[in-house]
PDB file of N, CA and C in Angstrom:
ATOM      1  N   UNK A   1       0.835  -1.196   0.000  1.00  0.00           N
ATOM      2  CA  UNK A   1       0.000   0.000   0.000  1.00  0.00           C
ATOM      3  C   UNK A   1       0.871   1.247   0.000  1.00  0.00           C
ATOM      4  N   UNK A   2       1.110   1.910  -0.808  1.00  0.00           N
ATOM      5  CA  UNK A   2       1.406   3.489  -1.170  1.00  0.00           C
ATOM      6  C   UNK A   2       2.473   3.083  -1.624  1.00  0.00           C
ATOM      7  N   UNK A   3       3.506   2.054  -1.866  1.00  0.00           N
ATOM      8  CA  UNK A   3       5.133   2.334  -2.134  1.00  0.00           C
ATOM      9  C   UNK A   3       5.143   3.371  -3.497  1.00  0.00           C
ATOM     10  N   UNK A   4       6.640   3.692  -3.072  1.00  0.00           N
ATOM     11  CA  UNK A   4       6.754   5.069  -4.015  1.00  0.00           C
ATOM     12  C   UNK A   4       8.261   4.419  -4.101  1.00  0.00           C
ATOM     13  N   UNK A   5       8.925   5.202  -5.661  1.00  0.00           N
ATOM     14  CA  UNK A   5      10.072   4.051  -5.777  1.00  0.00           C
ATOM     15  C   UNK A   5      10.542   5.710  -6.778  1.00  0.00           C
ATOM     16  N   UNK A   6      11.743   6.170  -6.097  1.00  0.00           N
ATOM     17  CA  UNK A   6      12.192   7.391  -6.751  1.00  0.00           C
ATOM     18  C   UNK A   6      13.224   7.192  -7.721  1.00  0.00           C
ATOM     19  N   UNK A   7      13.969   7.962  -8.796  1.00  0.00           N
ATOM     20  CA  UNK A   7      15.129   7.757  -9.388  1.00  0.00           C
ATOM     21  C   UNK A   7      15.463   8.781  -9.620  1.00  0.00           C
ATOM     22  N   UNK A   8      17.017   9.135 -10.291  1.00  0.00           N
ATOM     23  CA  UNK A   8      17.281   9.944 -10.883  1.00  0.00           C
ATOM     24  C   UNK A   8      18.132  10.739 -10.565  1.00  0.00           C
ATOM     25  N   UNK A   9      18.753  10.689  -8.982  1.00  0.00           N
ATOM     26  CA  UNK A   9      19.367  11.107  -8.448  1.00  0.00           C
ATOM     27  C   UNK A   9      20.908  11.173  -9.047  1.00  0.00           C
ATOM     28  N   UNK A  10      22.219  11.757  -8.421  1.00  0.00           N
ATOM     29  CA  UNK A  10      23.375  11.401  -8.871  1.00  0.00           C
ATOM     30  C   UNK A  10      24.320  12.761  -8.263  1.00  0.00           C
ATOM     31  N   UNK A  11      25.160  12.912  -8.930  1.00  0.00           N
ATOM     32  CA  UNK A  11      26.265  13.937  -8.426  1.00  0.00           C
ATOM     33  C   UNK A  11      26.086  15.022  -9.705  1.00  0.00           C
ATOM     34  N   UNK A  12      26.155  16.219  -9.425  1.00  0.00           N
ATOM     35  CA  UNK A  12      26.055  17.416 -10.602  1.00  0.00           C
ATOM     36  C   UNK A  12      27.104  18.309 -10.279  1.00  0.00           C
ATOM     37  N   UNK A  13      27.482  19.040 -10.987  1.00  0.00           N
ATOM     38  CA  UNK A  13      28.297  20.288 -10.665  1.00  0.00           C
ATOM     39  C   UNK A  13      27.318  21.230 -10.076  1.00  0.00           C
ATOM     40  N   UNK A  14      28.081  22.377 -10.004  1.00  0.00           N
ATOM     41  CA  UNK A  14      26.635  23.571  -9.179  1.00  0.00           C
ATOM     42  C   UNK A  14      26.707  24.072 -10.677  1.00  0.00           C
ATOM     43  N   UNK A  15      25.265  24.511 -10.474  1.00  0.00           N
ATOM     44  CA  UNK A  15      24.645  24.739 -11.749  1.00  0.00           C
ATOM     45  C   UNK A  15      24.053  24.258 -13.169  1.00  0.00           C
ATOM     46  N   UNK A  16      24.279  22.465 -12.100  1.00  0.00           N
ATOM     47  CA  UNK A  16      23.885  21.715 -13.238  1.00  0.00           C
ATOM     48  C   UNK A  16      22.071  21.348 -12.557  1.00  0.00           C
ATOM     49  N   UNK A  17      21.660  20.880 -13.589  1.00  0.00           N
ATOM     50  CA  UNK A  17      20.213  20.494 -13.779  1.00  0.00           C
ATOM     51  C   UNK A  17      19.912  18.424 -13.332  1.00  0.00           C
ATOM     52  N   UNK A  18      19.017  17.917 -12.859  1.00  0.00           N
ATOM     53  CA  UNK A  18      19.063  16.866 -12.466  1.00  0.00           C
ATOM     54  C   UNK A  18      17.600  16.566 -12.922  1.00  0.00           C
ATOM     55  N   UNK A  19      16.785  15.789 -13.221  1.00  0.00           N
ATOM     56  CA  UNK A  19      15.047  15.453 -12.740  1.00  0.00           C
ATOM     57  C   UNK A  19      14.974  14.155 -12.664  1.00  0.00           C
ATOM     58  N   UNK A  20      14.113  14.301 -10.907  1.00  0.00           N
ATOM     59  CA  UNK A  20      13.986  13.089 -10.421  1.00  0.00           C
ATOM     60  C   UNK A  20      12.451  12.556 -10.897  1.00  0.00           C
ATOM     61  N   UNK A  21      12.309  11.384 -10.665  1.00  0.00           N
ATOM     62  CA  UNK A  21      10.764  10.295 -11.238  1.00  0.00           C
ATOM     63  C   UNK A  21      10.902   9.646  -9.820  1.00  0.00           C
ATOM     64  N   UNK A  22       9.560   9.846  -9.649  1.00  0.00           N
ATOM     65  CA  UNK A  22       9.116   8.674  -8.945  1.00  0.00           C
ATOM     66  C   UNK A  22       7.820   8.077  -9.240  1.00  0.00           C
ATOM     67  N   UNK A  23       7.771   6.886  -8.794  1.00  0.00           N
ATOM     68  CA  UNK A  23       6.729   6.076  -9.264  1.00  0.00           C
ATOM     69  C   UNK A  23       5.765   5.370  -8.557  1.00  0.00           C
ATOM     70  N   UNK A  24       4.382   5.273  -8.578  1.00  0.00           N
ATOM     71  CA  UNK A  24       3.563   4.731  -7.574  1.00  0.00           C
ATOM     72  C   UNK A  24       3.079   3.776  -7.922  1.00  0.00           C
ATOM     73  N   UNK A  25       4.160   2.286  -8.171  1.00  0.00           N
ATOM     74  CA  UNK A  25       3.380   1.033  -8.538  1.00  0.00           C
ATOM     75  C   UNK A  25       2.335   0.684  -7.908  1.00  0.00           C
ATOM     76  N   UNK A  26       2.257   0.641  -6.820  1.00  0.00           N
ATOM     77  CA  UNK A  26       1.101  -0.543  -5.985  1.00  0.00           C
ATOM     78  C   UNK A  26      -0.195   0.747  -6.115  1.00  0.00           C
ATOM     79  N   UNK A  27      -0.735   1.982  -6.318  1.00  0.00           N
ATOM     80  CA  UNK A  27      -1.225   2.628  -5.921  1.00  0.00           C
ATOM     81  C   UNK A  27      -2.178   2.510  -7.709  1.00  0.00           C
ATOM     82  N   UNK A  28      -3.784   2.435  -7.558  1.00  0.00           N
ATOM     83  CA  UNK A  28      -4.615   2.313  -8.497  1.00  0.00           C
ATOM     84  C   UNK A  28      -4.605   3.616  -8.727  1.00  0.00           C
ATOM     85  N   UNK A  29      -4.848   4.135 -10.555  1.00  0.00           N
ATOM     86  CA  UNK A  29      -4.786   5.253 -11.191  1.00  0.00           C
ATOM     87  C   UNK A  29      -5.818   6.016 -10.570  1.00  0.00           C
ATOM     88  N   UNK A  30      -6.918   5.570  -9.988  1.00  0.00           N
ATOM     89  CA  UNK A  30      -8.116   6.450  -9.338  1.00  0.00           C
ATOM     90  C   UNK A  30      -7.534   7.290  -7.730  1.00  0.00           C
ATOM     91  N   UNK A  31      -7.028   6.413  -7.234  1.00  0.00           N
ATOM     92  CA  UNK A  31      -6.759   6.786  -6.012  1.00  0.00           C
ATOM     93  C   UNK A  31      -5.486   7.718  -6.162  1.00  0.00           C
ATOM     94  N   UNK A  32      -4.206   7.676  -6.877  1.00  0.00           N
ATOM     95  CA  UNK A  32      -3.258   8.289  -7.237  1.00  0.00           C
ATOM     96  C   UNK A  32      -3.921   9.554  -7.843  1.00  0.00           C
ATOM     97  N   UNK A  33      -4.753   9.678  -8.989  1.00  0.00           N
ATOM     98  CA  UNK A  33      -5.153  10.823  -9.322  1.00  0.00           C
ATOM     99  C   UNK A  33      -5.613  12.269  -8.255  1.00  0.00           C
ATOM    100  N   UNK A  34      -6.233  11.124  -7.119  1.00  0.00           N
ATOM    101  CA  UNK A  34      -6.266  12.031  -6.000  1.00  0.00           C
ATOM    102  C   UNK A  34      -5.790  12.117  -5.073  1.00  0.00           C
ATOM    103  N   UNK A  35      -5.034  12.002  -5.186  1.00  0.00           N
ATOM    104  CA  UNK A  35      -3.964  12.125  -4.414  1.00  0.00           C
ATOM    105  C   UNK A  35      -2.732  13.372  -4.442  1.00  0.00           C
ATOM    106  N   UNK A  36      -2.624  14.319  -2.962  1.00  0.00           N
ATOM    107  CA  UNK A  36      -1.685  15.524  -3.120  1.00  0.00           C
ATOM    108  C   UNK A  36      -0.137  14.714  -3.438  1.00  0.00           C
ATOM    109  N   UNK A  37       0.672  15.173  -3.796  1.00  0.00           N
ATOM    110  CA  UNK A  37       2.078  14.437  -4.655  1.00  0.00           C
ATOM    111  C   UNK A  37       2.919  15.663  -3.728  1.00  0.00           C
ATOM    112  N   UNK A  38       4.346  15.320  -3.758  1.00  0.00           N
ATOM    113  CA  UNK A  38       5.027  16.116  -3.602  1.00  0.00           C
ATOM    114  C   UNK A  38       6.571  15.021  -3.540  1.00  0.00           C
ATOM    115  N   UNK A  39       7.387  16.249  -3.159  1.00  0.00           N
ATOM    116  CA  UNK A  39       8.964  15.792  -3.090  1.00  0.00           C
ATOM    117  C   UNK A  39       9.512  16.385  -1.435  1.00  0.00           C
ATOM    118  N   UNK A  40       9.677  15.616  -0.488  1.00  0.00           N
ATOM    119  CA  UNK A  40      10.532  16.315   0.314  1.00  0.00           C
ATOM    120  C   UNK A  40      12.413  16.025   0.594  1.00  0.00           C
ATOM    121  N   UNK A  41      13.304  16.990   1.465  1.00  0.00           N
ATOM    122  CA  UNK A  41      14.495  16.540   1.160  1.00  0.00           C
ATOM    123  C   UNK A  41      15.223  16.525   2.595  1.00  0.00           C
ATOM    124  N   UNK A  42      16.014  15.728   2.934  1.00  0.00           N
ATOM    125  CA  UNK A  42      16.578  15.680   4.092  1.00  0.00           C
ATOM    126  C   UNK A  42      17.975  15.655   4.241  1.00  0.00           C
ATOM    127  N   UNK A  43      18.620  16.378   4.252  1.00  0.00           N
ATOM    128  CA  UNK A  43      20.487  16.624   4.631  1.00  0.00           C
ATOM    129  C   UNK A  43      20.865  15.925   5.676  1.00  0.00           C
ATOM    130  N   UNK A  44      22.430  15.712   5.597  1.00  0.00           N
ATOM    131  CA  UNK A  44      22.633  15.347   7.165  1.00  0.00           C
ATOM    132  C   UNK A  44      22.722  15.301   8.557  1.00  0.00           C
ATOM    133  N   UNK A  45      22.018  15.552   9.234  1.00  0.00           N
ATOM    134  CA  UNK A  45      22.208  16.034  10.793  1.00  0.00           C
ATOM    135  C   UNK A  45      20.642  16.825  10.503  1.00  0.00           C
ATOM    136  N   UNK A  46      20.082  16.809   9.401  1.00  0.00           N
ATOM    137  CA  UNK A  46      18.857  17.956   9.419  1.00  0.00           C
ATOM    138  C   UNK A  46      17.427  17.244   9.474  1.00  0.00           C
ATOM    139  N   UNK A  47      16.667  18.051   9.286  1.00  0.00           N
ATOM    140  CA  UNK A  47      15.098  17.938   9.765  1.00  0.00           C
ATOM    141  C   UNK A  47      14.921  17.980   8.005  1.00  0.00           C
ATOM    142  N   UNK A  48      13.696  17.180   7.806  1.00  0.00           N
ATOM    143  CA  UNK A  48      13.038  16.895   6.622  1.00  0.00           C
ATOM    144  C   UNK A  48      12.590  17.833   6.116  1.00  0.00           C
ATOM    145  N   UNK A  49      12.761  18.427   4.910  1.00  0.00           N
ATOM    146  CA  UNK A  49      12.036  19.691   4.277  1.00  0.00           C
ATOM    147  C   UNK A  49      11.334  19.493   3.688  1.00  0.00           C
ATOM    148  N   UNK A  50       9.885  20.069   3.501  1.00  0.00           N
ATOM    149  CA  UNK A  50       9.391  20.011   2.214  1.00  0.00           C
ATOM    150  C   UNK A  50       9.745  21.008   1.040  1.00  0.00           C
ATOM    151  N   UNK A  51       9.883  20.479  -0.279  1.00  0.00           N
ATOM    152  CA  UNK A  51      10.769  20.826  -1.275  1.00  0.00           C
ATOM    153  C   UNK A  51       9.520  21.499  -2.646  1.00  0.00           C
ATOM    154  N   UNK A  52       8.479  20.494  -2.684  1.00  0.00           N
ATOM    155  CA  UNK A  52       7.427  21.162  -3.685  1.00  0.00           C
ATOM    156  C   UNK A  52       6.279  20.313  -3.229  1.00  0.00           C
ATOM    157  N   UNK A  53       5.030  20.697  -3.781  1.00  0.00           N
ATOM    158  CA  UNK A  53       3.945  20.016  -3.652  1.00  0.00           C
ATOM    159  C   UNK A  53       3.163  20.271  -4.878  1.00  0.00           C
ATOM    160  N   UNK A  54       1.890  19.106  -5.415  1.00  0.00           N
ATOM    161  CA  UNK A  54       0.726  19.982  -6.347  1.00  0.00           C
ATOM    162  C   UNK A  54       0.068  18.930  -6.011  1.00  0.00           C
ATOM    163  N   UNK A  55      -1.253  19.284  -6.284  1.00  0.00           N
ATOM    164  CA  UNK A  55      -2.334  18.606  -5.768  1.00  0.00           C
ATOM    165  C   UNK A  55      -3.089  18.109  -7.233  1.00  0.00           C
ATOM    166  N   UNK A  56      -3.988  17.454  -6.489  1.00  0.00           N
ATOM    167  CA  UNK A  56      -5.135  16.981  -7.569  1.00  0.00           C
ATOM    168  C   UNK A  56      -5.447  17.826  -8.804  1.00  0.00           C
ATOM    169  N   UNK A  57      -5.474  18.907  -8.641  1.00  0.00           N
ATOM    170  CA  UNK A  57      -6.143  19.475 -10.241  1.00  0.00           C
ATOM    171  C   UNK A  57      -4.804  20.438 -10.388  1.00  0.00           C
ATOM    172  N   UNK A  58      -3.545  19.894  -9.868  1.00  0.00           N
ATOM    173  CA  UNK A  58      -2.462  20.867 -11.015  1.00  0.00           C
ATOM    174  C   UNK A  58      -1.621  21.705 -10.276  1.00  0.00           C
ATOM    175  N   UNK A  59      -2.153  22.380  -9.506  1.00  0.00           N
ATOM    176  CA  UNK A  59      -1.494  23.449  -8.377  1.00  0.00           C
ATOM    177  C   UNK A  59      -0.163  23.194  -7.621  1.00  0.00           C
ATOM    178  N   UNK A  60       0.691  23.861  -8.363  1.00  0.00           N
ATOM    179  CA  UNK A  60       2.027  23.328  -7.051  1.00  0.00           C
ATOM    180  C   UNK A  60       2.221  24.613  -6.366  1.00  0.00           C
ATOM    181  N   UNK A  61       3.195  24.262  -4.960  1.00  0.00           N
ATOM    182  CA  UNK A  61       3.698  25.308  -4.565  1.00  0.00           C
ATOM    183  C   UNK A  61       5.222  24.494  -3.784  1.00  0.00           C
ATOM    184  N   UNK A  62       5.884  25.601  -3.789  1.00  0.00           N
ATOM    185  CA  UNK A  62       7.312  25.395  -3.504  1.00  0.00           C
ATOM    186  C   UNK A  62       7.808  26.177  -2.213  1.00  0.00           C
ATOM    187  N   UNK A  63       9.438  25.684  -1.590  1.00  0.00           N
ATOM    188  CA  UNK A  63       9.786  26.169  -0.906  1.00  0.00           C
ATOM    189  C   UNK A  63      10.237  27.473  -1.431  1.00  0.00           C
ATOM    190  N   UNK A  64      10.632  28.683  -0.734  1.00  0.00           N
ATOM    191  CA  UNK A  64      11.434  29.550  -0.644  1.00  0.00           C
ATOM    192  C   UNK A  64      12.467  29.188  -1.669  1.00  0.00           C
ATOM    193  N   UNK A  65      13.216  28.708  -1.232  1.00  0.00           N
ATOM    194  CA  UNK A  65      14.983  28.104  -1.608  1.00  0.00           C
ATOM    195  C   UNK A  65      14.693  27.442  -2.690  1.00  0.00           C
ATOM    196  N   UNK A  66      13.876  26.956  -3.393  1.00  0.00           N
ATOM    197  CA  UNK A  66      13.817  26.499  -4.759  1.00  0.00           C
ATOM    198  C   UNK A  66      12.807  27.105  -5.693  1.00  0.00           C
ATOM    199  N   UNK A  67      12.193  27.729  -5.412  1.00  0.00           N
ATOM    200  CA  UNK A  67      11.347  28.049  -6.203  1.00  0.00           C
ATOM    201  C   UNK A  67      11.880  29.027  -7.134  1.00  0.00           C
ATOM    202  N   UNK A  68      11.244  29.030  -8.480  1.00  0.00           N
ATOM    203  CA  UNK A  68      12.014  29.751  -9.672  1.00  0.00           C
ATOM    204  C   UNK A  68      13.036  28.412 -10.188  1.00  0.00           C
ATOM    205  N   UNK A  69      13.668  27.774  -9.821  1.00  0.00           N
ATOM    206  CA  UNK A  69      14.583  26.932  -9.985  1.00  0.00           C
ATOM    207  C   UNK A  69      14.049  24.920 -10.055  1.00  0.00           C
ATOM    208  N   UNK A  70      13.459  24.914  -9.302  1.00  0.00           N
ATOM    209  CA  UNK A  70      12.857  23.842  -9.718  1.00  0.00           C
ATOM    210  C   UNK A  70      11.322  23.669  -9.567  1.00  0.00           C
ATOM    211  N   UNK A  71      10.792  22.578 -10.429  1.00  0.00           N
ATOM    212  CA  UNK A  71       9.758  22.762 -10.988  1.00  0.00           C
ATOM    213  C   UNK A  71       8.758  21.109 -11.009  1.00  0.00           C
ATOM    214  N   UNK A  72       8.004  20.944 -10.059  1.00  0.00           N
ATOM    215  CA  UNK A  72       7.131  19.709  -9.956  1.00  0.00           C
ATOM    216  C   UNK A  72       6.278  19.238 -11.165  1.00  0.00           C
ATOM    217  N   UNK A  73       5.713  18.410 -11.214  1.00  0.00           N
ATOM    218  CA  UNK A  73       5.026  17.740 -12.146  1.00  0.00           C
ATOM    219  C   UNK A  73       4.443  16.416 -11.895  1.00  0.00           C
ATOM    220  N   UNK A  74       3.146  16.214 -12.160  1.00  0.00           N
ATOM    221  CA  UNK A  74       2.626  14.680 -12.483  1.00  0.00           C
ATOM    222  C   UNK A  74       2.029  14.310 -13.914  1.00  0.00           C
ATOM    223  N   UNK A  75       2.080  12.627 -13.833  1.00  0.00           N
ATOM    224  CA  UNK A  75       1.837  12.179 -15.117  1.00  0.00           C
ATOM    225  C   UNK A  75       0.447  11.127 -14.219  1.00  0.00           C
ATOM    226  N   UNK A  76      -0.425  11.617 -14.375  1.00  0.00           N
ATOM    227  CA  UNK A  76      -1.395  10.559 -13.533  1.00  0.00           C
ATOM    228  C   UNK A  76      -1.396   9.328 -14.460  1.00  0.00           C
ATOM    229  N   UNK A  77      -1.604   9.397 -15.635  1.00  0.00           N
ATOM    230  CA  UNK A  77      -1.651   7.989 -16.361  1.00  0.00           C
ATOM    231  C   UNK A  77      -0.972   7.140 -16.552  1.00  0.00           C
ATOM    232  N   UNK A  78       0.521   7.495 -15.780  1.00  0.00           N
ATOM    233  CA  UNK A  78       1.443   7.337 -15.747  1.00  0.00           C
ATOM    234  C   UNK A  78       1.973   6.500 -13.967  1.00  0.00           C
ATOM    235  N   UNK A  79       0.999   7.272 -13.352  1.00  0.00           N
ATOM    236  CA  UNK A  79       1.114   7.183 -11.926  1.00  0.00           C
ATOM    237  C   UNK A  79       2.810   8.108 -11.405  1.00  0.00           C
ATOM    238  N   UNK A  80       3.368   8.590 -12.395  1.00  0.00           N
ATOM    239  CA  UNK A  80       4.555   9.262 -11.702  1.00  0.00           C
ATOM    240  C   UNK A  80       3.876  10.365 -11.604  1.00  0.00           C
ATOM    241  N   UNK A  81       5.536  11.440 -10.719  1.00  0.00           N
ATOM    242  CA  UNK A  81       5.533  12.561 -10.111  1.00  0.00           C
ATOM    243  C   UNK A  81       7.044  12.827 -10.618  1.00  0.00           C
ATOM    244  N   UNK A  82       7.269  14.273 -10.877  1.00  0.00           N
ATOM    245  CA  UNK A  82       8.448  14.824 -11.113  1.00  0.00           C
ATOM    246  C   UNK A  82       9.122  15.601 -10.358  1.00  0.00           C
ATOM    247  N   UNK A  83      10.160  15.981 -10.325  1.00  0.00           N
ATOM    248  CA  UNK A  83      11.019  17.154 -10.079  1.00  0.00           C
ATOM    249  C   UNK A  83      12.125  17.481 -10.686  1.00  0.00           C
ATOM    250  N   UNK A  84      11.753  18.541 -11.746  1.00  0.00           N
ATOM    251  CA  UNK A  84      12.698  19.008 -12.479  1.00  0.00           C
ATOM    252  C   UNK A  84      13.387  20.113 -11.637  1.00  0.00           C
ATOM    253  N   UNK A  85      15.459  19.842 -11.594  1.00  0.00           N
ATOM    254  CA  UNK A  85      15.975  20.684 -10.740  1.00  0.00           C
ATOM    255  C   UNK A  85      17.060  21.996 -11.389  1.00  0.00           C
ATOM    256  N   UNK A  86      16.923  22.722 -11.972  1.00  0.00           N
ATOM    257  CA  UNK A  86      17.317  23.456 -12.307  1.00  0.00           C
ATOM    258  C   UNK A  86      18.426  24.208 -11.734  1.00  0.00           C
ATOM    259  N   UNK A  87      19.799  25.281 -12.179  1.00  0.00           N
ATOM    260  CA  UNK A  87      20.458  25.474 -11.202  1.00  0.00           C
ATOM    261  C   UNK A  87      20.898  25.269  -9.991  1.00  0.00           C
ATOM    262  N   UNK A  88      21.626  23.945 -10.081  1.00  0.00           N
ATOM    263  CA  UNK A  88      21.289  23.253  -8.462  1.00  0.00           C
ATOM    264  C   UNK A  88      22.689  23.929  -7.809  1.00  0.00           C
ATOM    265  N   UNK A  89      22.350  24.045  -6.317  1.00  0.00           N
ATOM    266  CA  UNK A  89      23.917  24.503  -5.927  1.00  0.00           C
ATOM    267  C   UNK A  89      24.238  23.328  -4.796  1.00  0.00           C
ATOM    268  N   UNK A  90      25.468  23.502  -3.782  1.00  0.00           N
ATOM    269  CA  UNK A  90      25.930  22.814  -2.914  1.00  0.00           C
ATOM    270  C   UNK A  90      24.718  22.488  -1.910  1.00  0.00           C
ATOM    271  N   UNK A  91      23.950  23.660  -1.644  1.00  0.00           N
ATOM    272  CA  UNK A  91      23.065  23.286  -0.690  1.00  0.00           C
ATOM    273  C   UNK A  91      21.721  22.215  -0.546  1.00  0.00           C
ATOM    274  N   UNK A  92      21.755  22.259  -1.793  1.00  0.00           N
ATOM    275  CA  UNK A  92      20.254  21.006  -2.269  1.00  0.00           C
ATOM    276  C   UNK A  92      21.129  19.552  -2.310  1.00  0.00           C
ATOM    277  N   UNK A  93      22.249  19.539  -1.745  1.00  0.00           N
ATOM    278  CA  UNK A  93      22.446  18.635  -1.271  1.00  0.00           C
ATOM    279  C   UNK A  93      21.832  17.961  -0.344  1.00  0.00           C
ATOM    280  N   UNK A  94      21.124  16.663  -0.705  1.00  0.00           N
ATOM    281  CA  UNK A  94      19.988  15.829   0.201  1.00  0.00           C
ATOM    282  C   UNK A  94      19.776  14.575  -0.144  1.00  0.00           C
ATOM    283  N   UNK A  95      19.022  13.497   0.301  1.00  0.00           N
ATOM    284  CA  UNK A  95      18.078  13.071  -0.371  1.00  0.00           C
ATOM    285  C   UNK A  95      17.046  12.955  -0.217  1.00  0.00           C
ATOM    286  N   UNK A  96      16.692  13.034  -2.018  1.00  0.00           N
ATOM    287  CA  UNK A  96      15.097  13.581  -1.871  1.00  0.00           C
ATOM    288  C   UNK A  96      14.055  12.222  -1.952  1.00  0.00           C
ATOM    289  N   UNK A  97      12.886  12.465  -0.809  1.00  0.00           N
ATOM    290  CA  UNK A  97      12.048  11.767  -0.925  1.00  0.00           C
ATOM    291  C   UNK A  97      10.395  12.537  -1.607  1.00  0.00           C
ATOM    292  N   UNK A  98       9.928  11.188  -2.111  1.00  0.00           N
ATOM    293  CA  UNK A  98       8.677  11.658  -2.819  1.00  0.00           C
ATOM    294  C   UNK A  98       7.794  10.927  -1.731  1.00  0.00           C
ATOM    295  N   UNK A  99       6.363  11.916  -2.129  1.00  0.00           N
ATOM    296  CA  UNK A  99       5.587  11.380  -0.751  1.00  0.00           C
ATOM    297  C   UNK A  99       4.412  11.420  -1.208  1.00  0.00           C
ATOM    298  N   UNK A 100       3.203  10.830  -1.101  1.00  0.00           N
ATOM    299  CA  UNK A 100       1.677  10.698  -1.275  1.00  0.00           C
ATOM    300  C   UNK A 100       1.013  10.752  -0.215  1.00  0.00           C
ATOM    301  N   UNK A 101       0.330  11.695  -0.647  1.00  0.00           N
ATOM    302  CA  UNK A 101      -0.975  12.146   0.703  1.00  0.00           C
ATOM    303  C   UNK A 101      -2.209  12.159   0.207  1.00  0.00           C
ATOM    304  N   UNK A 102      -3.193  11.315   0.379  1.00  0.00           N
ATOM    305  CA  UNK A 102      -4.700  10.586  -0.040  1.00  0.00           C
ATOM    306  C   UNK A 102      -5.151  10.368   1.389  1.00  0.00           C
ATOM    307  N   UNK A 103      -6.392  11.864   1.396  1.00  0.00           N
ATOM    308  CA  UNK A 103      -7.558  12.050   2.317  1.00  0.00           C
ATOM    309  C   UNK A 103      -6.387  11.525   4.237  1.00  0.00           C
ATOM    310  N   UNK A 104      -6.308  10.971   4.742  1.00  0.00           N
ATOM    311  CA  UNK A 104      -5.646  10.807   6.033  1.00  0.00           C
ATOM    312  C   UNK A 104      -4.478   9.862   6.241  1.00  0.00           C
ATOM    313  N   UNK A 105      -4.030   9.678   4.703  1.00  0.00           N
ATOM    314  CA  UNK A 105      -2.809   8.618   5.075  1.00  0.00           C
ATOM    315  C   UNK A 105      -1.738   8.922   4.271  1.00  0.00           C
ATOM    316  N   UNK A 106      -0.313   8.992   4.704  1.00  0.00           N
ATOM    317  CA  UNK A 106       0.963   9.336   4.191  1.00  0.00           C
ATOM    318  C   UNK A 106       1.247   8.066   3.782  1.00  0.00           C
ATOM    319  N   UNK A 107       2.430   8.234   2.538  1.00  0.00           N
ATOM    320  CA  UNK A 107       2.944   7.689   2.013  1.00  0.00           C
ATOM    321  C   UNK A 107       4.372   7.821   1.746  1.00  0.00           C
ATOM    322  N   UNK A 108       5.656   7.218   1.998  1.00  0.00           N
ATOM    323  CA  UNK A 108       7.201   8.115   1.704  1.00  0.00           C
ATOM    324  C   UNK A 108       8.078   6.381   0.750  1.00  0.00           C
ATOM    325  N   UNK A 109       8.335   7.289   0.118  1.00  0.00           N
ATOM    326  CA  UNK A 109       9.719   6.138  -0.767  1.00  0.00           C
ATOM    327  C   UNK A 109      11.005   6.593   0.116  1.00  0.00           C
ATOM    328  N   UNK A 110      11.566   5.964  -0.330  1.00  0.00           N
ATOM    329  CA  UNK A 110      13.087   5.356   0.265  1.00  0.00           C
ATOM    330  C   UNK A 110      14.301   6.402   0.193  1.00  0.00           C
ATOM    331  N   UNK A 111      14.049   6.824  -1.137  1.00  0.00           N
ATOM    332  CA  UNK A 111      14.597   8.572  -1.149  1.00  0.00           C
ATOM    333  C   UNK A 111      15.984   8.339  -2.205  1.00  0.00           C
ATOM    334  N   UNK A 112      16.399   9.651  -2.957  1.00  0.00           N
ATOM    335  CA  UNK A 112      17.364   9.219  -4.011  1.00  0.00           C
ATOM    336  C   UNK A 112      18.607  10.254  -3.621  1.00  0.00           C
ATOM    337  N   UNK A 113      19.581   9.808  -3.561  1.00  0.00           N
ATOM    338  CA  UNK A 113      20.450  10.994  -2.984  1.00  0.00           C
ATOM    339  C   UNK A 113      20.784  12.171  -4.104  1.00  0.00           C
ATOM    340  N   UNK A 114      20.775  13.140  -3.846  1.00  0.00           N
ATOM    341  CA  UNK A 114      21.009  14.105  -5.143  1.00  0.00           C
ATOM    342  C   UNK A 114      22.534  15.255  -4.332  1.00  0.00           C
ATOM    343  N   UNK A 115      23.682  15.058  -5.073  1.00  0.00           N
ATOM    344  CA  UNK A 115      24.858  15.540  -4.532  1.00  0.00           C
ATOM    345  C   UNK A 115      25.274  16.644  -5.535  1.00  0.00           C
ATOM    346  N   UNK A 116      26.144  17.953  -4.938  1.00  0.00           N
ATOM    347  CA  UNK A 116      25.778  19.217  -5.835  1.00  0.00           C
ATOM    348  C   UNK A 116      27.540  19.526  -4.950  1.00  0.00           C
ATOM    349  N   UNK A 117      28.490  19.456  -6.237  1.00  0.00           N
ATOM    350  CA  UNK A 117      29.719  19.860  -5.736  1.00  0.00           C
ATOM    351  C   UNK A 117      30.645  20.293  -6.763  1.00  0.00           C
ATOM    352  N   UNK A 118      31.779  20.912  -6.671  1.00  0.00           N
ATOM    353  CA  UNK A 118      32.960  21.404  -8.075  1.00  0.00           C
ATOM    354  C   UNK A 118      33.463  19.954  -7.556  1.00  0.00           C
TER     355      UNK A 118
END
């Protein structure tokens, strides 16, 4: 019930671009459709951030620190979720987890490390 299975992660220079997929096998196209989507990210020694969100009919919203720069997305027919990362620097160093939220129950994948260094 809910697994979420992310990719895409890897090492970039600063200023390079990355986009992560994740995917909601076990989760039926009805229930995924409604379902709020998002990406959160967690560093070392740190507290979990949330990174972007969009909901059921399209709407995202972003943190502070990324916004303008990266950019969410779903493919409902698809059952994925995106995050396209644009200008990445040292600090979005994390890994990022994708998460599903349907009416009172969370959902988190395993998380993809995304590393940002010269």
């Amino acid at each position: 019930q809910g697994q979420l299975v992310e990719s895409g992660g890897g090492s970039v220079r600063p200023g390079g671009s990355l986009r992560l997929s994740c995917k909601a096998p076990t989760t039926i196209l009805s229930v995924f459709s409604n379902s709020v989507m998002g990406w959160y990210r967690q560093a070392p020694g740190k507290e979990r951030d949330l990174v972007a969100t969009i909901t059921t009919a399209g709407d995202t919203d972003y943190a502070d620190s990324v916004r303008d720069r990266f950019t969410i997305s779903r493919d409902n027919s698809k059952r994925m979720v995106y995050l396209q990362m644009n200008g990445l620097a040292p600090e979005d160093t994390a890994v990022y987890s994708c998460y599903r939220k349907w009416r009172g129950l969370d959902f988190w994948g395993q998380g993809t490390q995304v590393t940002v260094s010269s």
